[in-house]
Protein backbone atom coordinates (compact mmCIF):
# COMPACT_ATOMS: atom_id res chain seq x y z
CA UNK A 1 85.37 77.25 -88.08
CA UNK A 2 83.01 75.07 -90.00
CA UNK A 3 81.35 76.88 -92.80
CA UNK A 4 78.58 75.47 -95.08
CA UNK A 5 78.48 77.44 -98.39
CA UNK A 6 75.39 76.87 -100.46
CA UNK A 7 76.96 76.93 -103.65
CA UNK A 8 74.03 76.55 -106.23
CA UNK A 9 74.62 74.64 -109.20
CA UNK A 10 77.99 72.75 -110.65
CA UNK A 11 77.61 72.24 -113.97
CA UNK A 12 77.20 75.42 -114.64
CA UNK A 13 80.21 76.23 -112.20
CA UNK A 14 81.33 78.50 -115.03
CA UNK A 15 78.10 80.99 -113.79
CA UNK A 16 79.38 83.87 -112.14
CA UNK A 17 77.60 82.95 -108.59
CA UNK A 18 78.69 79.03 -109.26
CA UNK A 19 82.48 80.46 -109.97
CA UNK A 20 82.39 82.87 -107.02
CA UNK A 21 81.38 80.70 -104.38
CA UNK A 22 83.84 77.86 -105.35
CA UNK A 23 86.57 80.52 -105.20
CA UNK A 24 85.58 81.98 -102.25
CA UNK A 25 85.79 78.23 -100.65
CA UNK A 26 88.92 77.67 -101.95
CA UNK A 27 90.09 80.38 -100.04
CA UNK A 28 88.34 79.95 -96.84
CA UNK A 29 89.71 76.19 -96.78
CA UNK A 30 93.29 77.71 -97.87
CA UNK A 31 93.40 79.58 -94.66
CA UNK A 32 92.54 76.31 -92.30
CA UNK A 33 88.19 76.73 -92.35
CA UNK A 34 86.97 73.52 -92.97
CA UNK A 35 84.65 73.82 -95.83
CA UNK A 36 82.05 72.23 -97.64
CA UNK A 37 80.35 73.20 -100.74
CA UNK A 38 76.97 71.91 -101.27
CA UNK A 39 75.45 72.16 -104.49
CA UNK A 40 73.09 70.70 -107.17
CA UNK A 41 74.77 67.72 -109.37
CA UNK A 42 73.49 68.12 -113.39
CA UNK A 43 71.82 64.81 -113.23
CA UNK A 44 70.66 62.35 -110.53
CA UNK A 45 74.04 60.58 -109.73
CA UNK A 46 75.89 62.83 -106.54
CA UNK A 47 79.19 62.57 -105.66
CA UNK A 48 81.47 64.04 -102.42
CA UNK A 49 84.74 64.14 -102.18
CA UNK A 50 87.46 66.94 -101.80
CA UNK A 51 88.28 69.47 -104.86
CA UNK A 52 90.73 71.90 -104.26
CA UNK A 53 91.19 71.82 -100.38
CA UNK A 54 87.72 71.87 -100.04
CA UNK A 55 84.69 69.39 -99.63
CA UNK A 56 82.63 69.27 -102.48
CA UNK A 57 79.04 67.45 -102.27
CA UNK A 58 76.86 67.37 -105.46
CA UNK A 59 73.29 66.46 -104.30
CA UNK A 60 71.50 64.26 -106.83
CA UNK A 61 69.00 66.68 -108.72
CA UNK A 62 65.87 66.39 -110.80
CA UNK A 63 66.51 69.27 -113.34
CA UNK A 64 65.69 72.77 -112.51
CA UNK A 65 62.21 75.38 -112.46
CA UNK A 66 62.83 78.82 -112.86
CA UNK A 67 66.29 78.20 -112.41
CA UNK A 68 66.15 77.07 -109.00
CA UNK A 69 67.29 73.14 -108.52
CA UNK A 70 64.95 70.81 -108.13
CA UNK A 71 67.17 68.79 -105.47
CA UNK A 72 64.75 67.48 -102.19
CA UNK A 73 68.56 65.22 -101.16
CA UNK A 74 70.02 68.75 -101.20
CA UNK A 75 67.84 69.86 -98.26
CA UNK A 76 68.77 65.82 -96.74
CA UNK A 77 71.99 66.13 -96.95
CA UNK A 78 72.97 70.32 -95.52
CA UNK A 79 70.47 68.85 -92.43
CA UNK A 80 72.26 65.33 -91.76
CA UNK A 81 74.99 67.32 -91.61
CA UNK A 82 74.51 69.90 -89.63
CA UNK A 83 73.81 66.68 -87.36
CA UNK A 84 77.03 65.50 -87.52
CA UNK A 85 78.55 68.32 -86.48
CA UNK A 86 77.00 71.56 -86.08
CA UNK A 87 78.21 74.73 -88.69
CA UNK A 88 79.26 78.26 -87.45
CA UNK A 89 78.38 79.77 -90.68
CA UNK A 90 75.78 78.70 -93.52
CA UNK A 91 76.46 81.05 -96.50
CA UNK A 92 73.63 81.82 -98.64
CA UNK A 93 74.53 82.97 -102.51
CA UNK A 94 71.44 84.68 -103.86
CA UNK A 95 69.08 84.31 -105.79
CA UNK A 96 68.76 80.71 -105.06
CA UNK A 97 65.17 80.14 -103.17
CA UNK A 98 66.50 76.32 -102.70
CA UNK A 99 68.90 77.50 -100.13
CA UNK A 100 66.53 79.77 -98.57
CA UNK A 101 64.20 76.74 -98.16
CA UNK A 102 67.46 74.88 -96.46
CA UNK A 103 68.66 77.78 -93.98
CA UNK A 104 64.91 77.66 -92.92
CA UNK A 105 64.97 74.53 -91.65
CA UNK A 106 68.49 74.49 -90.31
CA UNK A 107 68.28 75.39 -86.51
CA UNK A 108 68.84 78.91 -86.13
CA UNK A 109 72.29 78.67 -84.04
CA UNK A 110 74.70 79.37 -86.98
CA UNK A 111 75.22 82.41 -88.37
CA UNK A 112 73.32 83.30 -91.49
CA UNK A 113 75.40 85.12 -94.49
CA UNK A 114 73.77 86.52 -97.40
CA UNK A 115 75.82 86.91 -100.97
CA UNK A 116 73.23 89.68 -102.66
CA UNK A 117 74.98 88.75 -106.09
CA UNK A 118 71.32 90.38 -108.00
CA UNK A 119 67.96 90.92 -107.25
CA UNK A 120 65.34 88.49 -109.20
CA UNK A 121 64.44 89.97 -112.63
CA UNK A 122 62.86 87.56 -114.90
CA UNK A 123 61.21 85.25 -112.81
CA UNK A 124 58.78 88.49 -111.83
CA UNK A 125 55.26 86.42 -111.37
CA UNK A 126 57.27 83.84 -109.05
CA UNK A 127 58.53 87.19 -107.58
CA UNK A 128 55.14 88.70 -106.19
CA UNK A 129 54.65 84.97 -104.54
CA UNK A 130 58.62 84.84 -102.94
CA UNK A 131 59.12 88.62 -102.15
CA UNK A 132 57.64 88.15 -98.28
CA UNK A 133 59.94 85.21 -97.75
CA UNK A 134 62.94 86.71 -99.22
CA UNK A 135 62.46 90.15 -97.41
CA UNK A 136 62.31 88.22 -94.51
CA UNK A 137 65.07 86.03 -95.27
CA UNK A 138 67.13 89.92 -95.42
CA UNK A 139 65.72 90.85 -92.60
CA UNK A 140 67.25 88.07 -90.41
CA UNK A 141 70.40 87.59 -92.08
CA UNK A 142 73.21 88.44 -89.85
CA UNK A 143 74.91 89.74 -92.38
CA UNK A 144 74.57 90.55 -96.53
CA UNK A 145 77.45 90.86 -98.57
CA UNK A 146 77.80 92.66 -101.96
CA UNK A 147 80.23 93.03 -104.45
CA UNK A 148 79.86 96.26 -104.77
CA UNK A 149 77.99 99.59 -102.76
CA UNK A 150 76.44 99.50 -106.55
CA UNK A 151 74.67 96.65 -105.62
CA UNK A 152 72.75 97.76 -102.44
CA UNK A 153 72.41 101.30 -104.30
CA UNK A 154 70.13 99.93 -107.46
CA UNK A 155 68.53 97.34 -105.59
CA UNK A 156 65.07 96.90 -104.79
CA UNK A 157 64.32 93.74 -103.16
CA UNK A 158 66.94 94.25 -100.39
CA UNK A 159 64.35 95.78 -97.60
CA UNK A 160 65.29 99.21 -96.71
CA UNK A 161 64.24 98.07 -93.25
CA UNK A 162 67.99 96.19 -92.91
CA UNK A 163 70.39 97.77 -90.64
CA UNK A 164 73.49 99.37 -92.50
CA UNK A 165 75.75 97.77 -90.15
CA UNK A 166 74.41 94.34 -92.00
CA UNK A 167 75.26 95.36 -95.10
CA UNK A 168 79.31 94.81 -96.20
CA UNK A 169 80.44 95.83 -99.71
CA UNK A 170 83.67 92.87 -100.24
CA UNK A 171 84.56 92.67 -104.13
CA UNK A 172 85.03 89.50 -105.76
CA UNK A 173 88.50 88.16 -106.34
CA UNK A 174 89.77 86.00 -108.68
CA UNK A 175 92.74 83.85 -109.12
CA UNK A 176 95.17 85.42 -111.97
CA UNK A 177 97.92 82.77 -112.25
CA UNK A 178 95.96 80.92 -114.96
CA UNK A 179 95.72 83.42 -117.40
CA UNK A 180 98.95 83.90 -117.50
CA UNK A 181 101.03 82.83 -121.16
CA UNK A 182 102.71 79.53 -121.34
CA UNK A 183 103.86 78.27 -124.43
CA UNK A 184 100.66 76.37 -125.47
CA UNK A 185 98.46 79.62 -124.75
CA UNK A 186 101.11 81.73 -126.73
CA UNK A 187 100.78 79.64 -129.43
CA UNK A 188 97.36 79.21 -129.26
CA UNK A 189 96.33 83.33 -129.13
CA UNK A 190 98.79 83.44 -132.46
CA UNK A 191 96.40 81.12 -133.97
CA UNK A 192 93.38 82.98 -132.97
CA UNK A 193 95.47 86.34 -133.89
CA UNK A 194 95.72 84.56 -137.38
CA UNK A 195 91.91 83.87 -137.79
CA UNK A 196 91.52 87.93 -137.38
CA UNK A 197 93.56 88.36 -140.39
CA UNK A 198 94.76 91.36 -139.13
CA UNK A 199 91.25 92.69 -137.77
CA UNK A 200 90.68 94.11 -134.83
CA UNK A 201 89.80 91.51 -132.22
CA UNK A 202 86.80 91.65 -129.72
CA UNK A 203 85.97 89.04 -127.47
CA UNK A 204 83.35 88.09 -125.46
CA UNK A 205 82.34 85.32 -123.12
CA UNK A 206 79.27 83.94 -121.56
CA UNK A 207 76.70 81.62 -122.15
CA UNK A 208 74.57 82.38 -124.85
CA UNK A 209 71.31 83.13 -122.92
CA UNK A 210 69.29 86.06 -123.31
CA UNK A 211 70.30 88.49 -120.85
CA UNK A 212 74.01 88.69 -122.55
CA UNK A 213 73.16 91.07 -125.28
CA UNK A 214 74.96 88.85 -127.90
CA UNK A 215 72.39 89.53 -130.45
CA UNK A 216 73.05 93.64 -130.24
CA UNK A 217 76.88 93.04 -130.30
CA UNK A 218 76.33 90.99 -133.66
CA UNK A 219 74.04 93.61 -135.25
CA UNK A 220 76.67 96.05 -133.70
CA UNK A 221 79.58 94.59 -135.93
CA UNK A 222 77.81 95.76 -139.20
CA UNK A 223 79.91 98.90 -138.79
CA UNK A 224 83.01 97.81 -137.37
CA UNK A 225 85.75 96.19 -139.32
CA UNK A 226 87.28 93.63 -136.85
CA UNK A 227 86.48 90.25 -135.82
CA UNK A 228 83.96 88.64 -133.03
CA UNK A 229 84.78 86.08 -131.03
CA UNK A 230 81.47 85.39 -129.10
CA UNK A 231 83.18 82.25 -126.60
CA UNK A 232 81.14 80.12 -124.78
CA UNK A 233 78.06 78.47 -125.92
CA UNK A 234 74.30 78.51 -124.59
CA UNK A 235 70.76 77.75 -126.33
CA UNK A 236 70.38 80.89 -127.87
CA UNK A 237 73.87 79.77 -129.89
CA UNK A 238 71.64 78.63 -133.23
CA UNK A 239 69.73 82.10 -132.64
CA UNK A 240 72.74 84.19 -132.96
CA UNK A 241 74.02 82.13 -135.44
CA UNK A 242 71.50 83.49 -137.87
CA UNK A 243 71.71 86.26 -136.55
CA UNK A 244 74.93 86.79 -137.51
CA UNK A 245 74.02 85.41 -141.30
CA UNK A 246 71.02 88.26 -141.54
CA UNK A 247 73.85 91.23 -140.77
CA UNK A 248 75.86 89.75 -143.19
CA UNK A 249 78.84 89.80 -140.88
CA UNK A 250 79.24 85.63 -140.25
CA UNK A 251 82.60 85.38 -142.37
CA UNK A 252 83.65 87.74 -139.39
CA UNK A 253 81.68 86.35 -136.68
CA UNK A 254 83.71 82.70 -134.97
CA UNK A 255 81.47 80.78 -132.32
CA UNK A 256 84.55 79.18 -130.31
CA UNK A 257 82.08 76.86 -128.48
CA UNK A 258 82.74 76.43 -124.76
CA UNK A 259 86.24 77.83 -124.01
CA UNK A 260 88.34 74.91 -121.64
CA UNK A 261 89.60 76.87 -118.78
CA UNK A 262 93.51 76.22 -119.72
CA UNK A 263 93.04 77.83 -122.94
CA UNK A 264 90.92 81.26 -121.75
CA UNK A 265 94.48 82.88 -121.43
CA UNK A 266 95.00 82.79 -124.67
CA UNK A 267 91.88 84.07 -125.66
CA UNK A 268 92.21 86.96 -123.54
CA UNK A 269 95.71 88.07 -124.53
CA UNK A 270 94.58 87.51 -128.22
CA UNK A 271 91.82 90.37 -128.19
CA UNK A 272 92.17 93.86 -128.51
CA UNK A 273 88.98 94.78 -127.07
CA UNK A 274 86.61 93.02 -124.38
CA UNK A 275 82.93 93.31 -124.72
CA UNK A 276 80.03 92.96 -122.32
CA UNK A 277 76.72 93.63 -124.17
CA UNK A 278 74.82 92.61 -121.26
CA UNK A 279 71.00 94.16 -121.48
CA UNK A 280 69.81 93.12 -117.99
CA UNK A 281 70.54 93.59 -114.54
CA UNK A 282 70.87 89.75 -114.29
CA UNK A 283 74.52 90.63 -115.05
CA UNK A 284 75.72 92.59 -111.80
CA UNK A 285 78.92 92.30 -112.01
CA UNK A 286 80.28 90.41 -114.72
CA UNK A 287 83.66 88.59 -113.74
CA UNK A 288 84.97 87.96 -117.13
CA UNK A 289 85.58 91.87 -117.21
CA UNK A 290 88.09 91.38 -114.90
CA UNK A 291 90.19 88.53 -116.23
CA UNK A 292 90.20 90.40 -119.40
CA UNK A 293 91.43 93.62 -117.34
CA UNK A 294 93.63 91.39 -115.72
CA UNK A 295 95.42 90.88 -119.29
CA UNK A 296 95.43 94.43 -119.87
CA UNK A 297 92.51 94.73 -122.35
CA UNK A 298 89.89 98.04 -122.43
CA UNK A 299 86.03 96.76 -121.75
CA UNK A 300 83.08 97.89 -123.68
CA UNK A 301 80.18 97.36 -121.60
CA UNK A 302 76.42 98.43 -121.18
CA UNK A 303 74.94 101.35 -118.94
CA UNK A 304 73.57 98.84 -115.79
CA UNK A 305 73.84 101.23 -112.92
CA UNK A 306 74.87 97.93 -110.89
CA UNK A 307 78.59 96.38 -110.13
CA UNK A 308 79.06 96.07 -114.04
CA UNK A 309 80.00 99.99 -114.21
CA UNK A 310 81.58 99.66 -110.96
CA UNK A 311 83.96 96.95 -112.35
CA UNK A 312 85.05 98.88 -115.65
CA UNK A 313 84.34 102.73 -115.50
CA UNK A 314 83.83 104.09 -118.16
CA UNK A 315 86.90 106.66 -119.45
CA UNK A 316 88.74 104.70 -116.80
CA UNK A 317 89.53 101.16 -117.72
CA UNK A 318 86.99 101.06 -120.63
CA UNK A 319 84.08 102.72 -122.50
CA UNK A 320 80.12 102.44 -121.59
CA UNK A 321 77.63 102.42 -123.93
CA UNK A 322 73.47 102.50 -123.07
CA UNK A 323 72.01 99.29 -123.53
CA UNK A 324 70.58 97.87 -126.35
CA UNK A 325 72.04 100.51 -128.54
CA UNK A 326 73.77 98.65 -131.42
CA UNK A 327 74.80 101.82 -132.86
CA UNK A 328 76.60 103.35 -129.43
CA UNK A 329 78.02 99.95 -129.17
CA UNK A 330 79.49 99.76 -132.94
CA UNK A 331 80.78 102.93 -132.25
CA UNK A 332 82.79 102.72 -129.07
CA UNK A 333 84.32 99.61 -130.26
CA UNK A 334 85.20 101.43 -133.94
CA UNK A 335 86.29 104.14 -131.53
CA UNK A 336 89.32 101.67 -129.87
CA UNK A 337 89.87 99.98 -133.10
CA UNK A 338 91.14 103.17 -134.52
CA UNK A 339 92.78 104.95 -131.30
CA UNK A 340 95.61 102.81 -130.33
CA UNK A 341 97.02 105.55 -127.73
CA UNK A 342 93.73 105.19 -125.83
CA UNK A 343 93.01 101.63 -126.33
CA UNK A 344 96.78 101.08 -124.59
CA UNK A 345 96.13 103.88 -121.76
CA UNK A 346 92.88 102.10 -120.17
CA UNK A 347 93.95 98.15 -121.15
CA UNK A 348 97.10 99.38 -118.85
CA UNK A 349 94.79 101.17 -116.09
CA UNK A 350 92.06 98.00 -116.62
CA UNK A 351 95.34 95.74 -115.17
CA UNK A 352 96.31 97.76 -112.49
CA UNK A 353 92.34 98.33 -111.27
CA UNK A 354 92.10 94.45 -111.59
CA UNK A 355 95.22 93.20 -109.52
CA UNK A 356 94.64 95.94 -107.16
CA UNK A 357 90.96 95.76 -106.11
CA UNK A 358 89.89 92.87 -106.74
CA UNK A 359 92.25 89.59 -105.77
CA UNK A 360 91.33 86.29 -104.08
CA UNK A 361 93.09 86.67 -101.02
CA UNK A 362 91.78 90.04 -99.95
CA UNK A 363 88.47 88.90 -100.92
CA UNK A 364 89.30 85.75 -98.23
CA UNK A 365 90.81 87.65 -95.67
CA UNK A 366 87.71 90.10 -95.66
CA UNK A 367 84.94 87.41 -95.57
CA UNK A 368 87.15 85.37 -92.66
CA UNK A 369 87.60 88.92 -90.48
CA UNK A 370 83.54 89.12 -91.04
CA UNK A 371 82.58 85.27 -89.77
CA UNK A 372 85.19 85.95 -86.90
CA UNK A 373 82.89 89.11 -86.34
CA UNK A 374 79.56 87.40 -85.87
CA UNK A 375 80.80 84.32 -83.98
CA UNK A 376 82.32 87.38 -81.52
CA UNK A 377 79.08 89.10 -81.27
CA UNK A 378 74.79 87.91 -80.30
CA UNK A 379 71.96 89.34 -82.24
């Protein structure tokens, strides 16, 4: 089986969308697919070559426009090699109008898979000029996968027009094994455990961009007495800098900078509480809630209606607060500072949920059993 996956972006591979579809080819090529991942390179020098039992090709790219890569070689390089030798399955991760432009000119012979990962909600005036294209992009697909039923149930760009038997709900998985404690990431989460001085710890992690509701979790720790680690970095970073320096809560407030990946396990285990301010439905699912629920931590996060509250329910594995509501938010995490019983109860139910529902080789299996399905059948 020879399965293109349209990938997106790689140096922001630490997106959700980037993340997921590198996983998800790491699995595929794991179970004997041959793979390739075509994506946009950060600058104008490319590169291909294999990366974790995959092929990985970064098309030379000219910047990006409404987040959407500005990559012509991109187009090039899915057709030459679709010439070489033809794909079974070209696998779409939405919103990306780039690789709706590609599967358009690809001939129509391989199957077309749609990842709905979230409906377009900034970009709204290059919406009213797309939305034809992409309903008819649904329409056609052979199949569109979601994370969650939560996904198809709040979405409005997804034509109602698509047969349900197109539309598969197949959570994301991740890979556990790093997070796990070695002696460096021990020793490293005592150190961050030490910068606390004996606070309660909340953690969060994503770029700083607008739609992660940093800014309301900052105002939020007026009237909590812990300490906020807000990892990753972003160009809003300055922004909530100041932020944190006008609520008078900076001497508790410690931007980490980008996290490397062999060190988010210690982060992780160091918290006490996970947040996920997120104030748009550009977050739909948020996979940093799971490898915090993965490490047995409780997850504060926003009222979405989407995969978010699918991910961590609230009184479940976590608590949800509406969004934009500094005061709801300041509140639920005071409430888990203060209530170790409870804080315990759903960081223990947040593990099981993760390693139960939502690991990388059921999410494989499920996506392989659904490419078997539509090479079996004809639309």
């Amino acid at each position: 089986m020879r399965i293109l996956q349209l990938g997106r972006f790689w140096d922001d591979q630490h997106g959700g969308i980037e993340r997921h579809a590198a996983l998800l080819s790491r699995g595929l090529a794991a179970s004997g697919a041959e793979v390739i991942n075509l994506v946009a390179a950060a600058g104008r020098s490319g590169s291909d070559g294999p990366h974790d039992g995959y092929r990985l090709i970064q098309a030379p790219s000219l910047g990006k426009l409404a987040g959407t890569a500005m990559s012509p070689v991109l187009v090039l390089r899915a057709l030459a090699l679709h010439r070489e030798r033809p794909f079974d399955i070209i696998h779409l991760h939405l919103p990306d109008p780039l690789s709706h432009l590609l599967s358009m000119l690809l001939p129509a012979g391989p199957k077309r898979v749609l990842t709905w990962h979230s409906d377009i909600v900034r970009q709204k005036g290059m919406l009213r000029l797309y939305a034809p294209w992409l309903r008819q992009l649904a329409g056609r697909a052979d199949a569109i996968v979601a994370a969650t039923q939560a996904h198809f149930d709040s979405s409005s760009q997804i034509p109602d027009t698509v047969p349900r038997e197109r539309l598969h709900v197949i959570p994301y998985g991740l890979d556990y094994a790093p997070l796990e404690l070695t002696a460096g990431t021990a020793a490293l989460a005592r150190e961050l455990r030490g910068r606390a001085n004996g606070r309660t710890m909340v953690f969060a992690l994503g770029r700083h961009v607008y739609y992660k509701g940093f800014d309301v979790l900052i105002e939020a720790m007026r009237q909590v007495d812990g300490f906020l680690v807000p990892g990753g970095d972003g160009p809003l970073r300055p922004v909530l800098e100041a932020r944190a320096k006008e609520c008078a809560v900076s001497d508790r407030v410690w931007f980490s900078g980008r996290i490397p990946e062999a060190e988010l396990g210690a982060y992780f285990h160091a918290c006490d509480v996970f947040c996920l301010p997120a104030v748009e439905r550009s977050e739909a699912f948020g996979l940093v809630q799971l490898e915090a629920m993965a490490c047995g931590k409780p997850v504060v996060n926003t009222w979405l209606y989407n995969g978010v509250n699918e991910v961590s329910r609230d009184g479940e594995t976590g608590l949800t607060v509406p969004v934009r509501d500094a005061r709801a938010l300041s509140a639920a995490l005071s409430r888990l500072a203060t209530n170790t019983p409870l804080r315990d109860r759903l960081g223990q139910a947040a593990r099981q949920r993760a390693l139960r529902d939502y690991s990388l080789d059921e999410m494989t299996r499920r996506h392989l059993a659904l490419y078997r399905d539509l090479l079996s059948t004809r639309r």
